[in-house]
N, C-alpha and C. Protein backbone atom coordinates (compact mmCIF):
# COMPACT_ATOMS: atom_id res chain seq x y z
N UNK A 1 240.37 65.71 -110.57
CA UNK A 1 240.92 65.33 -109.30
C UNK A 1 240.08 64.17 -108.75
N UNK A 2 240.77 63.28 -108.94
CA UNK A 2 239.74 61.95 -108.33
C UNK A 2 239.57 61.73 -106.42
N UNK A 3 238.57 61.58 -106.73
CA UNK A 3 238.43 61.74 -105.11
C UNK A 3 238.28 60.15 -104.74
N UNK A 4 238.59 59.42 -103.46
CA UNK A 4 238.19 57.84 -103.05
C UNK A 4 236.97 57.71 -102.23
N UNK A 5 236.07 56.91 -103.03
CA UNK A 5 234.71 56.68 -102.50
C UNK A 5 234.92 55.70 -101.56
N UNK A 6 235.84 54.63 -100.80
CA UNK A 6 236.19 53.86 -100.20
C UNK A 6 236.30 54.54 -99.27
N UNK A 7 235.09 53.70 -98.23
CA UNK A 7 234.48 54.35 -96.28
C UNK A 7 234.51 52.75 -96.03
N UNK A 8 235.11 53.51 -94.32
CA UNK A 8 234.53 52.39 -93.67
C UNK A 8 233.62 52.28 -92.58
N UNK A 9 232.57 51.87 -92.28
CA UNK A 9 231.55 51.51 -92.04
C UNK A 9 231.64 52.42 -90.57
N UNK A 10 231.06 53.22 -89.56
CA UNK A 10 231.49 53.60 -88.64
C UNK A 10 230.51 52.96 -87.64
N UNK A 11 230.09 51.69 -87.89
CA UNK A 11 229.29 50.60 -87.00
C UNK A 11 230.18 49.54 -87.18
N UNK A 12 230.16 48.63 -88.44
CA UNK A 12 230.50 47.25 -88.53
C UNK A 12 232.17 47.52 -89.16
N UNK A 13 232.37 48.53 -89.21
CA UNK A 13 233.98 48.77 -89.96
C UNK A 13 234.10 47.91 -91.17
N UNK A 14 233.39 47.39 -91.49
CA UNK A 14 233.17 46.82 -93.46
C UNK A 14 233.75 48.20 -94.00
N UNK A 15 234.30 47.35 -95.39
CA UNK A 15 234.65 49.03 -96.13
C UNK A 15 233.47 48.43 -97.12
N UNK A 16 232.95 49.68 -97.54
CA UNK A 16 232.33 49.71 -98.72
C UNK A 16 232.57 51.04 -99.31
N UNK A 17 231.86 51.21 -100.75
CA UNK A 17 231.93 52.47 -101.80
C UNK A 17 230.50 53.28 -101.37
N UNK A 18 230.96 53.79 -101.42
CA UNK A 18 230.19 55.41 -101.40
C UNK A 18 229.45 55.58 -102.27
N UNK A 19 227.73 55.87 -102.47
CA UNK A 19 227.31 56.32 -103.92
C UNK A 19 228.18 57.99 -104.35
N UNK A 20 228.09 58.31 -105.24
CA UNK A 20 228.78 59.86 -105.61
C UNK A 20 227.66 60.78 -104.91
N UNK A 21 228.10 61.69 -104.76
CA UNK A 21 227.11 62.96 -103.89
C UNK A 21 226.40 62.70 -102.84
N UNK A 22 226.87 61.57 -101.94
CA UNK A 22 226.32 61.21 -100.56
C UNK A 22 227.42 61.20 -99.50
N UNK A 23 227.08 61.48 -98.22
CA UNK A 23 227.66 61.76 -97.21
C UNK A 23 227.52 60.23 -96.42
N UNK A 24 227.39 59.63 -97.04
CA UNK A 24 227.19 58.08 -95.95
C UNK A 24 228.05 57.38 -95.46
N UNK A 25 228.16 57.05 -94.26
CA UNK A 25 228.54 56.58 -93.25
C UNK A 25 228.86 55.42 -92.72
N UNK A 26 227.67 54.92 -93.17
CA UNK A 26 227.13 53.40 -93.02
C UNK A 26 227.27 52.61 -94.23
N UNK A 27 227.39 51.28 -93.87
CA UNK A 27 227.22 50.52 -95.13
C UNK A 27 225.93 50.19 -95.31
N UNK A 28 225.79 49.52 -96.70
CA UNK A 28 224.35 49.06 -96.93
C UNK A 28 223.66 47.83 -96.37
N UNK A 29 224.19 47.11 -95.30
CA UNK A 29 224.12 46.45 -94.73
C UNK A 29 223.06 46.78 -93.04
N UNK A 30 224.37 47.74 -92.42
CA UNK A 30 223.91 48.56 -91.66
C UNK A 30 222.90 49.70 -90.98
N UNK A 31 222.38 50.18 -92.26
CA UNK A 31 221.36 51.02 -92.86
C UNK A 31 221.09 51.01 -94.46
N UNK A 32 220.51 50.28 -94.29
CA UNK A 32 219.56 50.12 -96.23
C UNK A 32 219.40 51.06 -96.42
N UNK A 33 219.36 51.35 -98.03
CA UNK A 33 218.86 52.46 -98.35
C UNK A 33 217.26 52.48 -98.58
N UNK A 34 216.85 54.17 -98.45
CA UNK A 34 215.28 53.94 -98.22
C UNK A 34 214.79 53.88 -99.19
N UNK A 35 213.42 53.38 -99.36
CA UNK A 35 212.60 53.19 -100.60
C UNK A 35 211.41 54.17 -100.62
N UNK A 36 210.88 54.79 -101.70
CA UNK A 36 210.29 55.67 -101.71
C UNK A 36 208.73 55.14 -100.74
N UNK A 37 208.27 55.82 -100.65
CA UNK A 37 206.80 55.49 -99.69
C UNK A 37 205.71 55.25 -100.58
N UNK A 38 205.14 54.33 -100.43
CA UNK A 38 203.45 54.37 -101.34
C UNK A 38 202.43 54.95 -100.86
N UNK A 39 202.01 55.25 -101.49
CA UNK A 39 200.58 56.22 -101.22
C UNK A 39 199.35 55.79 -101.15
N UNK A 40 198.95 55.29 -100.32
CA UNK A 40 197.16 54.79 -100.15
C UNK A 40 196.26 55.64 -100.27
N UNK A 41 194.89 55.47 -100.97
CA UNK A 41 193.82 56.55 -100.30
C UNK A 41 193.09 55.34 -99.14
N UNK A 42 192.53 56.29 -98.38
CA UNK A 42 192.25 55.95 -97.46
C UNK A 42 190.56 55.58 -97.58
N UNK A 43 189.43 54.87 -97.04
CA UNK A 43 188.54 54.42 -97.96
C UNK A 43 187.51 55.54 -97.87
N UNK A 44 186.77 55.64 -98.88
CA UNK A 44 185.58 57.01 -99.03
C UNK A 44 186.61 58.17 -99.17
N UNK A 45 187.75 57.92 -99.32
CA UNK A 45 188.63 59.28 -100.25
C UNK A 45 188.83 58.84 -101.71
N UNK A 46 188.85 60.26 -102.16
CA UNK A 46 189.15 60.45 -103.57
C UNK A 46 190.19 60.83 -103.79
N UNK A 47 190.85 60.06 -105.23
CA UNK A 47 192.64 60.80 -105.12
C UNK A 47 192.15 61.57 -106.09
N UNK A 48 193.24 62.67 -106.34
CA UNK A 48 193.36 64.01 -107.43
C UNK A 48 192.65 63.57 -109.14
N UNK A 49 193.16 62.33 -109.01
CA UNK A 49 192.77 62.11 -110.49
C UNK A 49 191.39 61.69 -110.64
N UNK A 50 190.52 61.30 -109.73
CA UNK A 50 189.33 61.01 -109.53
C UNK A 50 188.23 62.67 -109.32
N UNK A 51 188.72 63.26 -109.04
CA UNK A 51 187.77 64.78 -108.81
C UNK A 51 187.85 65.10 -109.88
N UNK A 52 186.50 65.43 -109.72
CA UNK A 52 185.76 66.29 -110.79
C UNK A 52 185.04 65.54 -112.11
N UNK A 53 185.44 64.18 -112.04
CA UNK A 53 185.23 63.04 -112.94
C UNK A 53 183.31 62.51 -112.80
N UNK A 54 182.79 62.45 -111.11
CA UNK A 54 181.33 62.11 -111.44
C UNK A 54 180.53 63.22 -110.82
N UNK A 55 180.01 63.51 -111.91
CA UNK A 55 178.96 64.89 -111.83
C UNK A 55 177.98 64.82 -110.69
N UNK A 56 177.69 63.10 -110.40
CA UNK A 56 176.47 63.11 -109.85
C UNK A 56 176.95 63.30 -108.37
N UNK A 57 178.12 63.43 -107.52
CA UNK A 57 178.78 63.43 -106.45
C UNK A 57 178.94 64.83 -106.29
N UNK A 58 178.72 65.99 -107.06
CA UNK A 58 179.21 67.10 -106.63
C UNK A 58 178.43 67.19 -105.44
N UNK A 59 178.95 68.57 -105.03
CA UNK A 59 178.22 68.80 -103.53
C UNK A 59 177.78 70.35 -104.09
N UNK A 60 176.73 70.34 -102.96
CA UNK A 60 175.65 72.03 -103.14
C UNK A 60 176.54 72.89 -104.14
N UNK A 61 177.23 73.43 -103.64
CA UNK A 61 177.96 74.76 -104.20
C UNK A 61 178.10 74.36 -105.38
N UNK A 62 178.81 73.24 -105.63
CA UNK A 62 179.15 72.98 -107.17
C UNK A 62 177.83 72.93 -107.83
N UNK A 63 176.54 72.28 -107.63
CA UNK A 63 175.44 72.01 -108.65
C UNK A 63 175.12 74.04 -108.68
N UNK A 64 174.96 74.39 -107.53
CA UNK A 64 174.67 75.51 -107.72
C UNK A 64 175.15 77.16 -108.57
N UNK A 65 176.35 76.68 -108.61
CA UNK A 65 177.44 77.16 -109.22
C UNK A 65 177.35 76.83 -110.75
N UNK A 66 177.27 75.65 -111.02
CA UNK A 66 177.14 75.04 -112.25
C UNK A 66 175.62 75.41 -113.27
N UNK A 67 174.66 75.24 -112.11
CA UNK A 67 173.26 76.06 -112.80
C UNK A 67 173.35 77.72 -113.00
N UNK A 68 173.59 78.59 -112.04
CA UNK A 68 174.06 79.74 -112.49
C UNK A 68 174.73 79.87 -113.75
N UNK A 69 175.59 79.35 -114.03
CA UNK A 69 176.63 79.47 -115.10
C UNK A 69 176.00 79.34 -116.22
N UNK A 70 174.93 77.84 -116.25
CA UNK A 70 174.68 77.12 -117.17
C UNK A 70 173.60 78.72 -117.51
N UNK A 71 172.44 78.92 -116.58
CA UNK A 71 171.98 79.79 -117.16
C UNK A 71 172.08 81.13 -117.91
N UNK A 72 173.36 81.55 -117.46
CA UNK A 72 173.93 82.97 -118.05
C UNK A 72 174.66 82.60 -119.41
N UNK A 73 175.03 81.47 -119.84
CA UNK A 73 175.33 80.74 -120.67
C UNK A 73 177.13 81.13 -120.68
N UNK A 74 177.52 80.88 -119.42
CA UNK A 74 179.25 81.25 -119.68
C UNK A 74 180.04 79.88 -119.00
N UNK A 75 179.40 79.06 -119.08
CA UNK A 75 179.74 77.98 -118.37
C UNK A 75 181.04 76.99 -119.25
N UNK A 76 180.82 77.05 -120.33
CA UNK A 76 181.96 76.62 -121.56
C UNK A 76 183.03 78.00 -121.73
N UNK A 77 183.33 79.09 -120.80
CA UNK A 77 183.72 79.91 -120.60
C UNK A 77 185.71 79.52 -120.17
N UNK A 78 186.32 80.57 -119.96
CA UNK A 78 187.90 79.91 -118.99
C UNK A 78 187.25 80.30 -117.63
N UNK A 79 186.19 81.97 -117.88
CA UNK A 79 185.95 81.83 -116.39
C UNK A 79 185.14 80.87 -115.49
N UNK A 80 184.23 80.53 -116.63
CA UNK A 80 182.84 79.24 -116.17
C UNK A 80 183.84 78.25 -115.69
N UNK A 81 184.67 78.04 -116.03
CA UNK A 81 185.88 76.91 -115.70
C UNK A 81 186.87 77.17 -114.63
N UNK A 82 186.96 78.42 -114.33
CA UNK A 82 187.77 78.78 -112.75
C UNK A 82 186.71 78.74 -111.75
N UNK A 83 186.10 78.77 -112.35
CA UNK A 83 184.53 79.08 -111.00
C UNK A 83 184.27 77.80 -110.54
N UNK A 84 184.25 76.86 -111.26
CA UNK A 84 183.87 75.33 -111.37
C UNK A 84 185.34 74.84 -110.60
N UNK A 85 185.76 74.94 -111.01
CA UNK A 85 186.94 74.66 -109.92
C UNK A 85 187.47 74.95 -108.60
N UNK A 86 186.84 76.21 -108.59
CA UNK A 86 187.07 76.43 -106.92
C UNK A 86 186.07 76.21 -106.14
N UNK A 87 185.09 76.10 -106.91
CA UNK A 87 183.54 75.36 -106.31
C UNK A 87 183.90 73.83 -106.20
N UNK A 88 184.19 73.40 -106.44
CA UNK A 88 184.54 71.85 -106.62
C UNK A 88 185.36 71.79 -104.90
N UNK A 89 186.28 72.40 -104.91
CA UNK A 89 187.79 72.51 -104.07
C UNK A 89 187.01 72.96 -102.83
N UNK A 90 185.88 73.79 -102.64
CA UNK A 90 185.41 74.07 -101.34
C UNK A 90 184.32 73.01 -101.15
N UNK A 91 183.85 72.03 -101.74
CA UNK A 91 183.19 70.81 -101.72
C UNK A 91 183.77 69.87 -101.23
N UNK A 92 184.46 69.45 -101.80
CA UNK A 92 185.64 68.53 -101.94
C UNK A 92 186.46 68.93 -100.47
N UNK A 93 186.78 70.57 -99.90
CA UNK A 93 187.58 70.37 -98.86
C UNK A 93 188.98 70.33 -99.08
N UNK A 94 189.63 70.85 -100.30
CA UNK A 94 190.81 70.89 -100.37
C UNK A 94 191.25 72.23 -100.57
N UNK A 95 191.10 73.18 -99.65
CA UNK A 95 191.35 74.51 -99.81
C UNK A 95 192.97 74.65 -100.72
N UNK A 96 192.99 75.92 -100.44
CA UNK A 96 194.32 76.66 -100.41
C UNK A 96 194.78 76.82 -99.35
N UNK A 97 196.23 77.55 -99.44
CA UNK A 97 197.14 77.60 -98.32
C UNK A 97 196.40 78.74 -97.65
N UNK A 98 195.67 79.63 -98.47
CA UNK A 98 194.68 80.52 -97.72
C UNK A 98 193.54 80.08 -96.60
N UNK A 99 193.18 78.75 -96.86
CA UNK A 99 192.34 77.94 -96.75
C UNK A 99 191.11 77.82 -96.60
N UNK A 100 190.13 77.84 -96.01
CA UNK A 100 188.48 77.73 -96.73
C UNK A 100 187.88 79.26 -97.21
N UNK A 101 188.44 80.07 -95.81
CA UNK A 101 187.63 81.36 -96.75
C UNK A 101 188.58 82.43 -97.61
N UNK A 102 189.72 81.79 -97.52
CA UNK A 102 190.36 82.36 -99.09
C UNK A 102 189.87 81.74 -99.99
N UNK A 103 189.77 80.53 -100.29
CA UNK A 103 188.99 80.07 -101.69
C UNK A 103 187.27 80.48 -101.80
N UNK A 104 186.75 80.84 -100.94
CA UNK A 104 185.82 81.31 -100.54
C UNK A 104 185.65 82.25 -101.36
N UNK A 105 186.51 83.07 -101.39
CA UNK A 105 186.31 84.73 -101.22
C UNK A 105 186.87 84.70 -102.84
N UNK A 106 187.41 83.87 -103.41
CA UNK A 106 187.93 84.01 -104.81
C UNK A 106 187.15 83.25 -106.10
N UNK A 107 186.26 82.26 -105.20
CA UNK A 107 184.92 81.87 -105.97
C UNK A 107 184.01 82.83 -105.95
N UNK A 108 183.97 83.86 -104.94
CA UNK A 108 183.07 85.34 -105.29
C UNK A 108 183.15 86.20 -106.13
N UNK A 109 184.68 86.05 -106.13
CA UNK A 109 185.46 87.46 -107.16
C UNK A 109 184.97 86.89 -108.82
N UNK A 110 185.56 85.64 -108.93
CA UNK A 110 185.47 84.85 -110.04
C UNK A 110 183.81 84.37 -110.81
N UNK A 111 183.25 84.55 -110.01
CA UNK A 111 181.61 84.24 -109.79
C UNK A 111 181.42 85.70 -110.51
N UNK A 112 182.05 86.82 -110.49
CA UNK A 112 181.22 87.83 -110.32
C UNK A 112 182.31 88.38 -111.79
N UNK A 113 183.56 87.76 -112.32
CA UNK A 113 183.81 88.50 -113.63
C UNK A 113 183.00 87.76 -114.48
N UNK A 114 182.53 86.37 -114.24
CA UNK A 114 182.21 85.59 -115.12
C UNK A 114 180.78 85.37 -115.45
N UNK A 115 179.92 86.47 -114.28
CA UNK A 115 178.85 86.24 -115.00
C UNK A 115 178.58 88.03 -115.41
N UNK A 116 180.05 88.77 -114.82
CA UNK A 116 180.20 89.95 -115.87
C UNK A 116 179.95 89.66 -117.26
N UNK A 117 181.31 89.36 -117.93
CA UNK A 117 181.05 88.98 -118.93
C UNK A 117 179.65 88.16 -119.91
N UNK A 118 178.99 87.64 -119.26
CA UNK A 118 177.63 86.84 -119.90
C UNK A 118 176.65 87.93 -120.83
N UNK A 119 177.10 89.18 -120.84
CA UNK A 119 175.98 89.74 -120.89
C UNK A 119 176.56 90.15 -122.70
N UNK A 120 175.62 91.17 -123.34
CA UNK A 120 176.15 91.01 -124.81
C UNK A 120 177.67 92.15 -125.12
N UNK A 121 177.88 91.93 -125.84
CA UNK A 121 179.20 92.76 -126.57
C UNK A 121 179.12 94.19 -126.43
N UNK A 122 179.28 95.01 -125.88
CA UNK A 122 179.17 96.49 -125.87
C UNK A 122 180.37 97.06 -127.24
N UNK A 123 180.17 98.07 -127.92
CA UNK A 123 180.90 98.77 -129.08
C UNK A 123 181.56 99.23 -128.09
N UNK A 124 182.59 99.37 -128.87
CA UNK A 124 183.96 100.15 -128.10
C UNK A 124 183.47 101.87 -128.51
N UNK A 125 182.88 102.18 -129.51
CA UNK A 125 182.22 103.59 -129.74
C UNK A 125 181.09 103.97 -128.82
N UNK A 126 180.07 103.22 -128.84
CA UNK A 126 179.46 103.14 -127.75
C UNK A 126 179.75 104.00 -126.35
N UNK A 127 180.45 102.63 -125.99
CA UNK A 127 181.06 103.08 -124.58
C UNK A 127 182.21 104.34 -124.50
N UNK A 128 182.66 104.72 -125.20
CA UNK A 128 183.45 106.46 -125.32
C UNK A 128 182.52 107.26 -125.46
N UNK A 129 181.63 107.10 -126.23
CA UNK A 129 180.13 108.08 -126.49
C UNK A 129 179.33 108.09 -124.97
N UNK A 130 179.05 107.37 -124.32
CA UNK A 130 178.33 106.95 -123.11
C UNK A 130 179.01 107.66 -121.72
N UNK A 131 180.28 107.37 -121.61
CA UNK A 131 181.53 108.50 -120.95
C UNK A 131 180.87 110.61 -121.21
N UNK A 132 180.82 110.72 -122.58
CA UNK A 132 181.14 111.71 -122.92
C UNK A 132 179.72 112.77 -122.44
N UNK A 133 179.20 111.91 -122.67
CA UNK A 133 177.28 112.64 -122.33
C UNK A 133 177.31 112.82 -121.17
């Protein structure tokens, strides 16, 4: 069922065509169409692709975070690597929708499986034997 893209202008009464799946009104004359927006950083900001890139810029939490790790040796870890990241993000100032002390509170949690894990391999016999006594 063909439908007619032919409007006329409800300012300058020009007819023009319609793009498909738009409600427009106006011609392109009348109201241009918009162009997407550019994005500046603004100066002494960092964009997304720049964090986490110079080591020597971290802030407290992160070096501190990062020596812990380094010393328990779980730092080449996935968790040494969630930890480092939300340490970064409360440095940096780019919370969550939770925002500072939800990421807060999940660099604790994460802080605390990951230097769980650091410690050596427990036997799975072991630990049923250890239960049982």
């Amino acid at each position: 069922m063909p439908t007619d893209r032919q409007q006329r202008c409800k300012k300058c009464g020009k007819r023009f065509t319609r793009p498909q799946g738009t409600n427009r009104l106006y011609c392109f004359d009348c109201k241009p169409e918009r162009k997407a927006a550019t994005v500046t950083n603004l100066p002494g900001t960092q964009s997304h692709d720049q964090l986490g890139e110079d080591q020597d810029q971290d802030g407290p939490l992160t070096r501190y975070t990062r020596k812990t790790l380094e010393e328990a040796d779980v730092l080449e870890t996935w968790q040494g690597a969630a930890v480092m990241a939300l340490a970064l993000l409360i440095d940096t100032g780019k919370h969550g929708a939770s925002g500072a002390a939800g990421t807060i509170k999940a660099h604790r949690e994460s802080m605390q499986v990951a230097l769980a894990d650091s410690g050596e391999d427990a036997d799975i016999i072991d630990m049923i034997f250890s239960k049982d006594a």
